[in-house]
Protein backbone atom coordinates (compact mmCIF):
# COMPACT_ATOMS: atom_id res chain seq x y z
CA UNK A 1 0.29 -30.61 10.65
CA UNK A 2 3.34 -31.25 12.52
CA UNK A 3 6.79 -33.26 12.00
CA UNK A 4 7.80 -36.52 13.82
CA UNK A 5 11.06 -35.62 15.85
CA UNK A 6 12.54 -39.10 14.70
CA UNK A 7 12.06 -39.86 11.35
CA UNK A 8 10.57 -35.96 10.11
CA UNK A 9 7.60 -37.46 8.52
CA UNK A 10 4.27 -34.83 8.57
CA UNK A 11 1.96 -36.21 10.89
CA UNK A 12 -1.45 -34.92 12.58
CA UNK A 13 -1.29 -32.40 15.24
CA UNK A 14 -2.87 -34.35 17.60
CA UNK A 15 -0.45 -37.54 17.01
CA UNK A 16 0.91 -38.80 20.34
CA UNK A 17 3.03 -41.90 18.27
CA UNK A 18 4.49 -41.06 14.40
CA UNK A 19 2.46 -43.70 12.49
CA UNK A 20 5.73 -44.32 9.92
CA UNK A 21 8.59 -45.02 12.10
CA UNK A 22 6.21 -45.33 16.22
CA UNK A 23 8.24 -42.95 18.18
CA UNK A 24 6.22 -41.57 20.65
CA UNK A 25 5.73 -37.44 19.61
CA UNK A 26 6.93 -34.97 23.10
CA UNK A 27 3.62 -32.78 24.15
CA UNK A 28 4.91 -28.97 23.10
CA UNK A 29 1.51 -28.37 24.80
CA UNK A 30 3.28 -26.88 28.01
CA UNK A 31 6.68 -25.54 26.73
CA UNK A 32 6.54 -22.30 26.38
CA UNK A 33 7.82 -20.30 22.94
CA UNK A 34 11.56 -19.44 23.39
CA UNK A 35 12.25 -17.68 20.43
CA UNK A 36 9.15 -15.05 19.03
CA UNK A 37 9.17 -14.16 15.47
CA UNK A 38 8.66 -10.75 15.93
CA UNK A 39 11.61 -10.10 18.41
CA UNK A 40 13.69 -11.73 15.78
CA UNK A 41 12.39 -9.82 12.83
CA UNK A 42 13.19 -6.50 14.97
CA UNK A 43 16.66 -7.62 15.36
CA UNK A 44 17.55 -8.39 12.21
CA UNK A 45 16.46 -5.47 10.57
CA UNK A 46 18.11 -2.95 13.25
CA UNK A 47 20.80 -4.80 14.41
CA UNK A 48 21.65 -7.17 11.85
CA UNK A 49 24.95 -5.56 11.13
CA UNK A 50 26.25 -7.01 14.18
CA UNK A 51 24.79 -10.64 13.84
CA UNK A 52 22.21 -10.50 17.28
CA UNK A 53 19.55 -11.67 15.62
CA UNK A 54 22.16 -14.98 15.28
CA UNK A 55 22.27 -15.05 18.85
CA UNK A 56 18.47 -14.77 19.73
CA UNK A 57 18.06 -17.19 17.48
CA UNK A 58 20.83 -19.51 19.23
CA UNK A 59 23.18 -19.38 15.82
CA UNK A 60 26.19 -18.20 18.31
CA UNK A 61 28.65 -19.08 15.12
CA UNK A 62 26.64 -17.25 12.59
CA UNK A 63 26.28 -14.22 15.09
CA UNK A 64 30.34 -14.51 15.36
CA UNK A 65 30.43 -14.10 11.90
CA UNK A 66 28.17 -11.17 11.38
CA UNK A 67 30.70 -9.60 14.16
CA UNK A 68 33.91 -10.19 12.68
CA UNK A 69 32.49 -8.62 8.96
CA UNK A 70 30.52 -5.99 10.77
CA UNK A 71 32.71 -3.23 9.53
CA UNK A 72 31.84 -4.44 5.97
CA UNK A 73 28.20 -3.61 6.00
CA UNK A 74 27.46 -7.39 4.02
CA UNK A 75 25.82 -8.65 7.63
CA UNK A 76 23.70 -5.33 7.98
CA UNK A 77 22.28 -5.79 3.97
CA UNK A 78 21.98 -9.28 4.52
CA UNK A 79 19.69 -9.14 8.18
CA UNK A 80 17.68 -6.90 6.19
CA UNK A 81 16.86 -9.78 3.74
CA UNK A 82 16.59 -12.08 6.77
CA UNK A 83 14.54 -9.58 8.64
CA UNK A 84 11.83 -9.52 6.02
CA UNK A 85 12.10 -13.11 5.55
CA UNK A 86 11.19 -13.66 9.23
CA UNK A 87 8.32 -11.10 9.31
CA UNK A 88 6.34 -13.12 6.01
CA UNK A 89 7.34 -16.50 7.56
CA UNK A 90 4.43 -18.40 8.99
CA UNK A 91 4.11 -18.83 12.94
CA UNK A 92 4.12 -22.76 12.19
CA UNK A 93 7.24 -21.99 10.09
CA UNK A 94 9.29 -20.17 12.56
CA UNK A 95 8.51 -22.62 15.35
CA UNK A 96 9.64 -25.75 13.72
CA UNK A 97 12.56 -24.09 12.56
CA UNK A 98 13.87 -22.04 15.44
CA UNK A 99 11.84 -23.28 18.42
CA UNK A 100 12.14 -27.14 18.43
């Protein structure tokens, strides 16, 4: 199952046109991934003190924020948490979250 870009409502993954609100659904068919899960997951747990899992991720104000409190150790404890969050997240999960 997939989301409608318009309205959000799940639709089949082979919907061309959202049956609730008829906007036509973009192919993802040929795009491919720009953000992997793995890569991410990585990041955060080795780097997440200073916020470049944020960036990969295209959070540049988050990743600003994990800079500036580096020196407090918070951002490393908390990419931790995110890293394992990332690594037991589904592949569908990821995508519509970080790769629409």
């Amino acid at each position: 199952m997939k989301y409608c870009v318009n309205c959000g409502a799940q639709i089949d993954d082979r919907a061309e046109i959202c049956p609730k609100c008829g906007v036509r659904q973009p192919t993802f068919a040929l795009k491919p991934k720009e953000r992997d899960r793995i890569v991410a997951s990585l990041l955060a747990i080795f780097l997440g003190n200073f916020g470049i899992h944020k960036f990969y991720l295209g959070k540049i104000g988050q990743g600003v924020v994990y800079l500036l409190f580096c020196w407090t150790f918070i951002p490393a404890i908390i990419g931790l948490i995110e890293g394992i969050r990332y690594l037991f997240m589904s592949e569908e999960d990821f995508d519509r979250i970080y790769n629409l």
